[in-house]
C-alpha atoms as a PDB file:
ATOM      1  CA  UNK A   1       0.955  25.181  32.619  1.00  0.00           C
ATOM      2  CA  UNK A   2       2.492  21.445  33.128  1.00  0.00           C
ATOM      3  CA  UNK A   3       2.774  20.711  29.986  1.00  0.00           C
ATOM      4  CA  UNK A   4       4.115  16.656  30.044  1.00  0.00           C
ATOM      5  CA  UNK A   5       3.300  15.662  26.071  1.00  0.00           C
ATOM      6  CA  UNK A   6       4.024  17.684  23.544  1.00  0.00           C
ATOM      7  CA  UNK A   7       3.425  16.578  19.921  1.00  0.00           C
ATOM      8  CA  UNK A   8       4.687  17.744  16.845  1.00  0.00           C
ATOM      9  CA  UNK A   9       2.993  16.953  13.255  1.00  0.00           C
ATOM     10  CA  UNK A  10       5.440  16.527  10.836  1.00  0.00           C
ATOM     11  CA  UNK A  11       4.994  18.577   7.166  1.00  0.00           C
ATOM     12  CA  UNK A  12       4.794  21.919   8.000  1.00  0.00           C
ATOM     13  CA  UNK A  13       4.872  21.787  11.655  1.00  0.00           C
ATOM     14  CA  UNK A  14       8.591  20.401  12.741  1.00  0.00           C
ATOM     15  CA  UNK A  15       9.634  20.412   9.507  1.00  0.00           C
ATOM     16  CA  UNK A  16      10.478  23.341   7.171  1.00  0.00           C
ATOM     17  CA  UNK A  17      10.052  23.465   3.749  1.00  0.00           C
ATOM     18  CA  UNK A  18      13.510  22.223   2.734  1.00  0.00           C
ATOM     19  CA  UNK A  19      12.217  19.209   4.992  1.00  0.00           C
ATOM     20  CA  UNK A  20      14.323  19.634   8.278  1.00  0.00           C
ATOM     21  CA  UNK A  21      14.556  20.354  11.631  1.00  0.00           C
ATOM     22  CA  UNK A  22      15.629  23.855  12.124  1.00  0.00           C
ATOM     23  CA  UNK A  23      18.577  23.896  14.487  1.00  0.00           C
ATOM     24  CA  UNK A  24      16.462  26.098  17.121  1.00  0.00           C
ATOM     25  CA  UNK A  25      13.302  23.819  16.419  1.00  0.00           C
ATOM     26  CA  UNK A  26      15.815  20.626  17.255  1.00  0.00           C
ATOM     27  CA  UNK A  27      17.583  22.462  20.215  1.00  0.00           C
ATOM     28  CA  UNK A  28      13.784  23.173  21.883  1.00  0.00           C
ATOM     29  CA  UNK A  29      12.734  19.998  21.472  1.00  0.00           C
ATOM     30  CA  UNK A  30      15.442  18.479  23.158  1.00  0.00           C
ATOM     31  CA  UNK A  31      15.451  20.816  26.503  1.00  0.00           C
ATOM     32  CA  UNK A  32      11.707  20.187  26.769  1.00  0.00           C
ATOM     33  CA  UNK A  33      13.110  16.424  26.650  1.00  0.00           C
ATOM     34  CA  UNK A  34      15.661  16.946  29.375  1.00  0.00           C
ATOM     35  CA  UNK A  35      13.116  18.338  31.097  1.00  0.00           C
ATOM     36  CA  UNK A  36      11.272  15.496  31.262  1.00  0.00           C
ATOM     37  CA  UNK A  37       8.528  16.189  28.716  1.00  0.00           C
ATOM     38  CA  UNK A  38       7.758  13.430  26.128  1.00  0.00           C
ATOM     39  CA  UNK A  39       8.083  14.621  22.634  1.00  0.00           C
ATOM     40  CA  UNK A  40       6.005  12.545  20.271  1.00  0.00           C
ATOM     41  CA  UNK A  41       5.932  12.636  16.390  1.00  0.00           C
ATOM     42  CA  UNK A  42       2.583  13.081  14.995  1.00  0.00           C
ATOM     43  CA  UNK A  43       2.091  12.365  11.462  1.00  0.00           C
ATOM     44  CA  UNK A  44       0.273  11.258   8.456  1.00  0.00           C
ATOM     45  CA  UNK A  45       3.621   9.508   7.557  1.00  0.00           C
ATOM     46  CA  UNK A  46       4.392   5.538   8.072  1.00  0.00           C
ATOM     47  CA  UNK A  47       6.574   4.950  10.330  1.00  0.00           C
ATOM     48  CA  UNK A  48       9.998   4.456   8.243  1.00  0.00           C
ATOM     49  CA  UNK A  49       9.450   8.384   7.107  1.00  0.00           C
ATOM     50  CA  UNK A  50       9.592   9.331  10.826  1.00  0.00           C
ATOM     51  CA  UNK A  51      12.047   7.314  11.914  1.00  0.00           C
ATOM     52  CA  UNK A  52      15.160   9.168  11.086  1.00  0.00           C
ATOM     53  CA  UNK A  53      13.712  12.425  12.778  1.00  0.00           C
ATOM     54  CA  UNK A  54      13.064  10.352  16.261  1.00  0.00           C
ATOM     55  CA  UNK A  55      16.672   9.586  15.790  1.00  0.00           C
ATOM     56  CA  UNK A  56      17.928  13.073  15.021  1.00  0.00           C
ATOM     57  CA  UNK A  57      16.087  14.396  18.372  1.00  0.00           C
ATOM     58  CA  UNK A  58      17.513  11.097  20.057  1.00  0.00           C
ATOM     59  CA  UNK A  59      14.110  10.075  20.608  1.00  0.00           C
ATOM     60  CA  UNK A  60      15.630   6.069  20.580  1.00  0.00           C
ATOM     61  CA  UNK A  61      14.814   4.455  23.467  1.00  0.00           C
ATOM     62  CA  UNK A  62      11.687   2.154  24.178  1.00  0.00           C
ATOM     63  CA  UNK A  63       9.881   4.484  26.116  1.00  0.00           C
ATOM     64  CA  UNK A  64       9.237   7.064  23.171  1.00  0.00           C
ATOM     65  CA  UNK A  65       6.043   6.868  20.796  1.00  0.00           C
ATOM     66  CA  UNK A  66       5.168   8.093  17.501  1.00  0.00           C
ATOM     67  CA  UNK A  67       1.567   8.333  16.048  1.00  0.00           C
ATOM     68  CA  UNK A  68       1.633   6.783  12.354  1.00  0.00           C
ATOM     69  CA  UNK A  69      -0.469   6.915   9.360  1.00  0.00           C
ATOM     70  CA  UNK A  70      -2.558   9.186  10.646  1.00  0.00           C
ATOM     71  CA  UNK A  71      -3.532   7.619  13.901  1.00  0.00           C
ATOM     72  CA  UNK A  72      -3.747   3.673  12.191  1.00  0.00           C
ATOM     73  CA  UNK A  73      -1.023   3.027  14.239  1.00  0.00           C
ATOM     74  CA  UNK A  74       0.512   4.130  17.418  1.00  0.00           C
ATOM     75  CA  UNK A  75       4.245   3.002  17.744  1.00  0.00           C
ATOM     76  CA  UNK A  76       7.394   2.553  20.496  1.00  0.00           C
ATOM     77  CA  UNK A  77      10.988   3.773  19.110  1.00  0.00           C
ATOM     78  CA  UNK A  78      11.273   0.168  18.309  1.00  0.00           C
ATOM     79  CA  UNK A  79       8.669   0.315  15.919  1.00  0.00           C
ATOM     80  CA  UNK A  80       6.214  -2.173  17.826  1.00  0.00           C
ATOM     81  CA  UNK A  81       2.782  -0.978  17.822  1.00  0.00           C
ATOM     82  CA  UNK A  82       0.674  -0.360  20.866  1.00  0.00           C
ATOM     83  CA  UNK A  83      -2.410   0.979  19.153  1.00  0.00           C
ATOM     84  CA  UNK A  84      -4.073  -0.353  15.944  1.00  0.00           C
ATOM     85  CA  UNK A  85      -7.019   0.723  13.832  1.00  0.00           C
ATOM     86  CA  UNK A  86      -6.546  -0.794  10.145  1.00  0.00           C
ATOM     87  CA  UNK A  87      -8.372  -1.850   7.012  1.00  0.00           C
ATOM     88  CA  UNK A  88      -9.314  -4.456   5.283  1.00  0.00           C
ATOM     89  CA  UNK A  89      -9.485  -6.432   1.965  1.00  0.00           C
ATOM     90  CA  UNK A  90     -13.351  -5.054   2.091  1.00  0.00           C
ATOM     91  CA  UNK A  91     -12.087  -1.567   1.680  1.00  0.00           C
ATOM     92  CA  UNK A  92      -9.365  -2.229  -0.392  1.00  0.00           C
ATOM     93  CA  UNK A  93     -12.105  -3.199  -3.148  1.00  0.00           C
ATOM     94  CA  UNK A  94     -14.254  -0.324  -2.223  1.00  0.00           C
ATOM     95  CA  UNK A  95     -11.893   1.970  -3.056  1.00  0.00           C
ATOM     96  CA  UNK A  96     -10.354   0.447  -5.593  1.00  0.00           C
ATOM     97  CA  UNK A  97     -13.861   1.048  -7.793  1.00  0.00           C
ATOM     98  CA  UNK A  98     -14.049   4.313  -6.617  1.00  0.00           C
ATOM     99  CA  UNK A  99     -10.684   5.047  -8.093  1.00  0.00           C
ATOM    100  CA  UNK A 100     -11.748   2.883 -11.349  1.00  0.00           C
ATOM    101  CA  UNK A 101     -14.961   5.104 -11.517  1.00  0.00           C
ATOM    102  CA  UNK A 102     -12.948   8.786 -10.933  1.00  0.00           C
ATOM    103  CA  UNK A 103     -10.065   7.696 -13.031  1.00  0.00           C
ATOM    104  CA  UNK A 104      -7.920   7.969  -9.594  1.00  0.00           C
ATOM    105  CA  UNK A 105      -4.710   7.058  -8.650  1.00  0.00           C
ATOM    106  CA  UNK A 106      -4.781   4.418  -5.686  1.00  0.00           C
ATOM    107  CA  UNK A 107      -2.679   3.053  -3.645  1.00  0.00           C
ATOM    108  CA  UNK A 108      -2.322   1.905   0.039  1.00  0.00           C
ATOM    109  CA  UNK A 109      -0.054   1.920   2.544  1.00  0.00           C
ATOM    110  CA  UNK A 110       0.671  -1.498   4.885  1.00  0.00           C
ATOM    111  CA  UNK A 111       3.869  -0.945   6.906  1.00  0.00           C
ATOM    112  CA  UNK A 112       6.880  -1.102   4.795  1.00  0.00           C
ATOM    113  CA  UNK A 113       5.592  -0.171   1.801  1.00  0.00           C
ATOM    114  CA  UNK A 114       2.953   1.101  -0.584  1.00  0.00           C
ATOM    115  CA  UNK A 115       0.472  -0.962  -3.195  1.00  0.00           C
ATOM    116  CA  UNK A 116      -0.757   0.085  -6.132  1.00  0.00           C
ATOM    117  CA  UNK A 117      -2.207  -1.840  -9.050  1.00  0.00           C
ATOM    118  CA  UNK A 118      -1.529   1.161 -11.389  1.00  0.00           C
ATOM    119  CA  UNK A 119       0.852   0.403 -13.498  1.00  0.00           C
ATOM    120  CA  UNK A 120       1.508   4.335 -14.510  1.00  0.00           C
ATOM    121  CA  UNK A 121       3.457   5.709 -10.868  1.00  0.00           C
ATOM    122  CA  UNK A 122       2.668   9.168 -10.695  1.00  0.00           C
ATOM    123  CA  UNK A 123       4.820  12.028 -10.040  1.00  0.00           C
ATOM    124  CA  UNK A 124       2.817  12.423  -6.072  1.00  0.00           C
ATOM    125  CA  UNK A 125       3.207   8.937  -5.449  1.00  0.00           C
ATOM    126  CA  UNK A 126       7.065   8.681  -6.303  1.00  0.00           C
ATOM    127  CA  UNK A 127       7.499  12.205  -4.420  1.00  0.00           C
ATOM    128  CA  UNK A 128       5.600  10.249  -1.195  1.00  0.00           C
ATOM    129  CA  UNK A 129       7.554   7.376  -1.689  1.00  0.00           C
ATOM    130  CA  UNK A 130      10.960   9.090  -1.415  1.00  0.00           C
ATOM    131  CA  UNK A 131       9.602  11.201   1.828  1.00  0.00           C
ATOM    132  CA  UNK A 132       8.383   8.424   3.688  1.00  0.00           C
ATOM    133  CA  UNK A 133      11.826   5.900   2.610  1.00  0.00           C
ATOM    134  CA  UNK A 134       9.128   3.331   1.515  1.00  0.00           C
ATOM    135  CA  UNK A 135       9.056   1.524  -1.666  1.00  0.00           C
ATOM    136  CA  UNK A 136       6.325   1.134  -4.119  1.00  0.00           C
ATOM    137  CA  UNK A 137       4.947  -2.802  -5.008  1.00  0.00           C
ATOM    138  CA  UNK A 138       2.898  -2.355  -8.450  1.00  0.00           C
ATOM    139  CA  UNK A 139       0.300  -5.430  -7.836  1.00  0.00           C
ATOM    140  CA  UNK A 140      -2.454  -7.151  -9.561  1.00  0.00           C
ATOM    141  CA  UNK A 141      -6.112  -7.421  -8.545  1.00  0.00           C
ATOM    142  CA  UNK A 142      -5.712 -11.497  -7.834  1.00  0.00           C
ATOM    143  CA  UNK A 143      -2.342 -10.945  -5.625  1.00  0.00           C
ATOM    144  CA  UNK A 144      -4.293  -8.991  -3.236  1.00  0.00           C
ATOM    145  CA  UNK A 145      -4.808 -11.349  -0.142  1.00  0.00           C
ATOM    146  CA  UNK A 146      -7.916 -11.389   0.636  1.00  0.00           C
ATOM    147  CA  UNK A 147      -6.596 -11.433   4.636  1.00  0.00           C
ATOM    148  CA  UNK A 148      -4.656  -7.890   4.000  1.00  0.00           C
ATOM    149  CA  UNK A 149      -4.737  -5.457   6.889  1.00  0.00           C
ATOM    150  CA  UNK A 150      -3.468  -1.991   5.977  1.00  0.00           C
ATOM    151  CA  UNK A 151      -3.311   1.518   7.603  1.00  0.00           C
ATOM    152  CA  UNK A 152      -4.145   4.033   5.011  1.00  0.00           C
ATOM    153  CA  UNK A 153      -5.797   4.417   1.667  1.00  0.00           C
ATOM    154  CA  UNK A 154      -4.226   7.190  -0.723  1.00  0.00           C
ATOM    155  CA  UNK A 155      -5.261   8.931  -4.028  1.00  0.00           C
ATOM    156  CA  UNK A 156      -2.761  11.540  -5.103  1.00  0.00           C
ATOM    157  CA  UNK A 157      -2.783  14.235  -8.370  1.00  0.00           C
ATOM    158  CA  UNK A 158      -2.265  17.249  -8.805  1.00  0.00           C
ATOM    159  CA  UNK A 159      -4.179  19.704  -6.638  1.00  0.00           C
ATOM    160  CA  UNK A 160      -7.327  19.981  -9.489  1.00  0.00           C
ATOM    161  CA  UNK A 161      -7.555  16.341  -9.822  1.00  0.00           C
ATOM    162  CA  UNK A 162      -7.273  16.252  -5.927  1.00  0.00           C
ATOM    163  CA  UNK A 163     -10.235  18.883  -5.627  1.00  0.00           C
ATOM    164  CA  UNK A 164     -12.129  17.419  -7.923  1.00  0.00           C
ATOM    165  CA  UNK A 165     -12.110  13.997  -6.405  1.00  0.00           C
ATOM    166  CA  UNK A 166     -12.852  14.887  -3.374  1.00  0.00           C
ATOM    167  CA  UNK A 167     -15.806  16.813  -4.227  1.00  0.00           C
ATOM    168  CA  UNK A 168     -16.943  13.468  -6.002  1.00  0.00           C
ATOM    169  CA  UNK A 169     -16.574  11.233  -3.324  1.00  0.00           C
ATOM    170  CA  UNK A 170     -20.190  10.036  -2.142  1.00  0.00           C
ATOM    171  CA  UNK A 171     -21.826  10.680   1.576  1.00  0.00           C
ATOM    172  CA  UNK A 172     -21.248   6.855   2.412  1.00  0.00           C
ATOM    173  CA  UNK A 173     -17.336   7.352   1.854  1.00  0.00           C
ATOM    174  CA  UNK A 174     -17.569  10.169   5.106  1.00  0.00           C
ATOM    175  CA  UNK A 175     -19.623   8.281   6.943  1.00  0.00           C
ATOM    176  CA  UNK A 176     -17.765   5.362   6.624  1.00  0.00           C
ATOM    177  CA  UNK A 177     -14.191   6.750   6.984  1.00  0.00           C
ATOM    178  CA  UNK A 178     -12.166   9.344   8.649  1.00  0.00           C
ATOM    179  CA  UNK A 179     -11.311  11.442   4.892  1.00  0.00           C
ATOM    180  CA  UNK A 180      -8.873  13.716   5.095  1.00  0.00           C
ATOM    181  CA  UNK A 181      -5.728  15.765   3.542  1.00  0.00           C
ATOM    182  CA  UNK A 182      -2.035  16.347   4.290  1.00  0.00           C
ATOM    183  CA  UNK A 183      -0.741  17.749   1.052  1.00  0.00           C
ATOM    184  CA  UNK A 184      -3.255  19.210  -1.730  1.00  0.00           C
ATOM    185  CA  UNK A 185      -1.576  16.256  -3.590  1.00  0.00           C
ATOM    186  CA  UNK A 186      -2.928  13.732  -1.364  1.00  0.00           C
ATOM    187  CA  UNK A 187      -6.389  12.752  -0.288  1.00  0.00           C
ATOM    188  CA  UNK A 188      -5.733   9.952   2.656  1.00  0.00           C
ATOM    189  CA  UNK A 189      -8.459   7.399   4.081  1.00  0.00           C
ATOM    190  CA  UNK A 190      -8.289   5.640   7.532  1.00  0.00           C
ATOM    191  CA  UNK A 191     -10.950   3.658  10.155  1.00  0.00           C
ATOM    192  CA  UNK A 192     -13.360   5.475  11.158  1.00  0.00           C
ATOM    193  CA  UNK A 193     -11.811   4.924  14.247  1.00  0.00           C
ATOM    194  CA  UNK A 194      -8.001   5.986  13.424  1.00  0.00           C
ATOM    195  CA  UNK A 195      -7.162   9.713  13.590  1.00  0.00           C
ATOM    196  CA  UNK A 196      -4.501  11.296  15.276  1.00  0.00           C
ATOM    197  CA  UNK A 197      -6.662  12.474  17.904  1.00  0.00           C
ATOM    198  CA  UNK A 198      -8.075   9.357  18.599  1.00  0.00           C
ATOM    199  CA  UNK A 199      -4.318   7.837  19.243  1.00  0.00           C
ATOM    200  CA  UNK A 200      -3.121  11.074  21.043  1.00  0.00           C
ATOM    201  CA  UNK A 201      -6.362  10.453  24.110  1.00  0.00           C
ATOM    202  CA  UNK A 202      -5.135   6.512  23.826  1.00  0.00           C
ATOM    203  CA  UNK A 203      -1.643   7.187  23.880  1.00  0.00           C
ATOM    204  CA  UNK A 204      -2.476   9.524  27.163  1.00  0.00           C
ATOM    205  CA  UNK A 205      -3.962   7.212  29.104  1.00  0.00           C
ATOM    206  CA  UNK A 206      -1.643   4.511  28.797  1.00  0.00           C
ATOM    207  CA  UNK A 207       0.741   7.485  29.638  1.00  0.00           C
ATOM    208  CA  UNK A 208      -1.795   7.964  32.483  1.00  0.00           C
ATOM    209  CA  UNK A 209      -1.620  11.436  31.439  1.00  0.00           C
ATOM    210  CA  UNK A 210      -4.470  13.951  31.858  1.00  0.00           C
ATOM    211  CA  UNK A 211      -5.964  15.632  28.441  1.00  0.00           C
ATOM    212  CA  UNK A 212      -4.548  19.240  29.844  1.00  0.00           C
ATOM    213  CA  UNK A 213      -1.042  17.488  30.410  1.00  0.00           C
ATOM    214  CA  UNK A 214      -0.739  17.602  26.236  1.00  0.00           C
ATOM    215  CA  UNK A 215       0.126  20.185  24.322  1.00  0.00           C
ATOM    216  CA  UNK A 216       0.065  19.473  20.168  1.00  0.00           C
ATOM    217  CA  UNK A 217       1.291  21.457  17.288  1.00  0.00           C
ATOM    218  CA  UNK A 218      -0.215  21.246  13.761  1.00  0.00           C
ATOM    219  CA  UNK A 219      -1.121  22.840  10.416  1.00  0.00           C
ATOM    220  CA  UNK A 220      -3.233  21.342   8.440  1.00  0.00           C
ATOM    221  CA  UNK A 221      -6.666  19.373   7.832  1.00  0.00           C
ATOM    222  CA  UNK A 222      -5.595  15.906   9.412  1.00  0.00           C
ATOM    223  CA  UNK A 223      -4.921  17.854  12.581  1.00  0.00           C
ATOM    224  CA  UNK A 224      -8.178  18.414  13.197  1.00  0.00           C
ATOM    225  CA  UNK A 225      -8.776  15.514  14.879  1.00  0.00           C
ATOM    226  CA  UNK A 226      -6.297  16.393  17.498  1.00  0.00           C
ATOM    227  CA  UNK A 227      -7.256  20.014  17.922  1.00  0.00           C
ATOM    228  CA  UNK A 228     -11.094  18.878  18.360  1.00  0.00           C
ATOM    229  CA  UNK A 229      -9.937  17.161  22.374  1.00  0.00           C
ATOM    230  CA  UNK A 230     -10.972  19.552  24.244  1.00  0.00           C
ATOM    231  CA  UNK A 231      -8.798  19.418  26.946  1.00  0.00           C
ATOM    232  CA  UNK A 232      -5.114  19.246  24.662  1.00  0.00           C
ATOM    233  CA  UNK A 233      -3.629  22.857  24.768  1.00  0.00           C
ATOM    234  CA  UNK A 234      -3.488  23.487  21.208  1.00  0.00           C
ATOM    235  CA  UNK A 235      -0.782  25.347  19.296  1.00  0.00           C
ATOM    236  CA  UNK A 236      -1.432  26.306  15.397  1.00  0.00           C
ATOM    237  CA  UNK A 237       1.321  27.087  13.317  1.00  0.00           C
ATOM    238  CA  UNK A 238       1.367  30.642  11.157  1.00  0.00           C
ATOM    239  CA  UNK A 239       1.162  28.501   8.206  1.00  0.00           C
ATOM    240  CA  UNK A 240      -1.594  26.917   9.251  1.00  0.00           C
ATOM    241  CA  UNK A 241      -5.058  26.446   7.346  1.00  0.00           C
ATOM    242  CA  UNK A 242      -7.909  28.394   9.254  1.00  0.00           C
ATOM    243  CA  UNK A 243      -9.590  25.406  10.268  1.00  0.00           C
ATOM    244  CA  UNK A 244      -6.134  24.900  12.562  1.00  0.00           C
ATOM    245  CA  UNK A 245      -6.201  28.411  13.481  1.00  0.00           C
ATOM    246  CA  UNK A 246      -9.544  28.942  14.570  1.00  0.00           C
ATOM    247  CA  UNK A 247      -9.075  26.144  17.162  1.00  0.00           C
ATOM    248  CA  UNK A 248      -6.002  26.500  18.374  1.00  0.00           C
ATOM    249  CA  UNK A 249      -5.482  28.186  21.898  1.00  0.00           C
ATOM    250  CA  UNK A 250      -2.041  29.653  20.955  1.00  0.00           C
ATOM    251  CA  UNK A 251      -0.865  30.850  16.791  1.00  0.00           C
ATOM    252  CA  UNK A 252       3.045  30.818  16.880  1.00  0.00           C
ATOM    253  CA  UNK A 253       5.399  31.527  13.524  1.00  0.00           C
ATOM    254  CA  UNK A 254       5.601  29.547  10.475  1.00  0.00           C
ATOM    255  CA  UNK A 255       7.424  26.065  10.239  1.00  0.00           C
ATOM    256  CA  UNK A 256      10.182  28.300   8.609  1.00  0.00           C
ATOM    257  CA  UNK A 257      10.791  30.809  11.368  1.00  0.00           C
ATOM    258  CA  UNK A 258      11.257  28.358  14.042  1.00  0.00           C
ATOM    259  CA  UNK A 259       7.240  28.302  15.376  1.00  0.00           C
ATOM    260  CA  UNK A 260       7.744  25.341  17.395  1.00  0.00           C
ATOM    261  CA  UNK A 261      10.662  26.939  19.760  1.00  0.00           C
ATOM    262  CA  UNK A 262       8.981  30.369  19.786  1.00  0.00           C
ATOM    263  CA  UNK A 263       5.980  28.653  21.746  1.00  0.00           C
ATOM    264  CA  UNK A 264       7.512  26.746  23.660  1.00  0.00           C
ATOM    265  CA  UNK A 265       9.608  29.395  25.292  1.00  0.00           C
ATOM    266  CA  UNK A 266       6.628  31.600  25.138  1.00  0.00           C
ATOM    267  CA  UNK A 267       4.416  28.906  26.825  1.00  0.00           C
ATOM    268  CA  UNK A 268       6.733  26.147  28.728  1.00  0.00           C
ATOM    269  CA  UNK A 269      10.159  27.731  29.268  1.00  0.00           C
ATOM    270  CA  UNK A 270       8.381  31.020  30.044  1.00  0.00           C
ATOM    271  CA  UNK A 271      11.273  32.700  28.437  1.00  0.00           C
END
């Protein structure tokens, strides 16, 4: 196997639950690095909540990538994007009657920060907020510029409200949008265009990397994407949802027994 990408989702994949980096997860990592292998951060997250863990696997230097939001936005170290799929004021005002209709809390997600014009922050939103190191602007309607670009569209609740949403949202929202879920707190709305997948085979070629050159890790829904290229070799974690599991060439341990360095020396250090 020559493996020269590997890419790590974030919640429940690199992390743990206590969100970190186990010490063997973070030793791994970094002699795949030595070794020459990119590691690239794969998440649903903006780009300030992945930040610190580039710098923890000293992952600094301009040659290193993350994918953001999902796939909107594919980013150097530096933070300077290289790949871009956002929204627009359009479907900022689409979903913001959706969420009017359901009774939903909205928000989006541009860069540096989230917008919302709820004026009651809920408990998921505040809890995302302090994950990703991103504060939260409560707008109105008319502030909106009607020349916004953003990555993502969010509603969060608690996991009935979440369920119940997303059962409610109409055929034209899927075919319109790539829908999916990170957290059973969080429903989260790109392009059509932007998934991680999608950033992972553009992120490859500019890496003038072959499909079977990539390996990924993930666990849940918004992995799909990534785990549907057929030629990525695809590891699921053993707290992954069955939709992971089901396409994934290789199951390793749970995100809190070390999974990520019990594949890799199973599958690249052939330990």
């Amino acid at each position: 196997m020559n493996i020269k990408l590997i890419v790590v989702d974030l919640d429940g994949t690199l992390l743990n639950d206590k969100q970190e980096i186990s010490v063997k997860t973070k030793q791994a990592l970094q002699k795949a690095s030595k070794m020459g292998i990119k590691i690239v951060p794969c998440s649903g997250r903006p780009f300030p909540g992945i930040k610190d863990y580039l710098n923890e696997l000293d992952l600094k230097d301009s040659t290193q990538y993350v994918v953001a939001f999902n796939g909107a936005l594919v980013l150097n170290s530096q933070g300077k994007a290289i790949v871009e799929e956002l929204l627009s004021y359009n479907d900022f005002i689409f979903f913001e009657k959706i969420a009017d209709k359901l009774q939903a809390n909205f928000h989006i997600e541009v860069r540096d920060k989230f917008i919302t014009l709820d004026h009651f922050i809920n408990y998921y939103l505040s809890r995302e907020s302090w994950l990703t190191r991103m504060p939260i602007e409560v707008s109105e309607l008319k502030d909106i510029s009607e020349d916004i670009k953003f990555t993502k569209a969010m509603f969060s609740g608690s996991p009935a409200e979440m369920k119940n949403i997303y059962g409610n949202l109409s055929e034209e929202v899927f075919e319109r949008y790539n829908v999916s879920t990170s957290d059973e707190t969080l429903i989260e709305i790109n392009s059509k265009h932007a998934s991680k997948g999608n950033a992972l085979k553009e992120l490859a070629k500019k890496l003038n990397l072959k499909e079977d050159e990539v390996m990924i890790f993930g666990d849940q829904t918004n992995d799909i994407s990534m785990f549907d290229v057929p030629g990525f070799y695809k590891v699921a974690m053993g707290n992954a949802v069955s939709e992971i599991k089901k396409r994934a060439n290789f199951i390793t341990k749970t995100n809190n027994e070390d999974g990520i360095a019990y594949a890799l020396r199973r599958l690249v250090f052939n330990e």
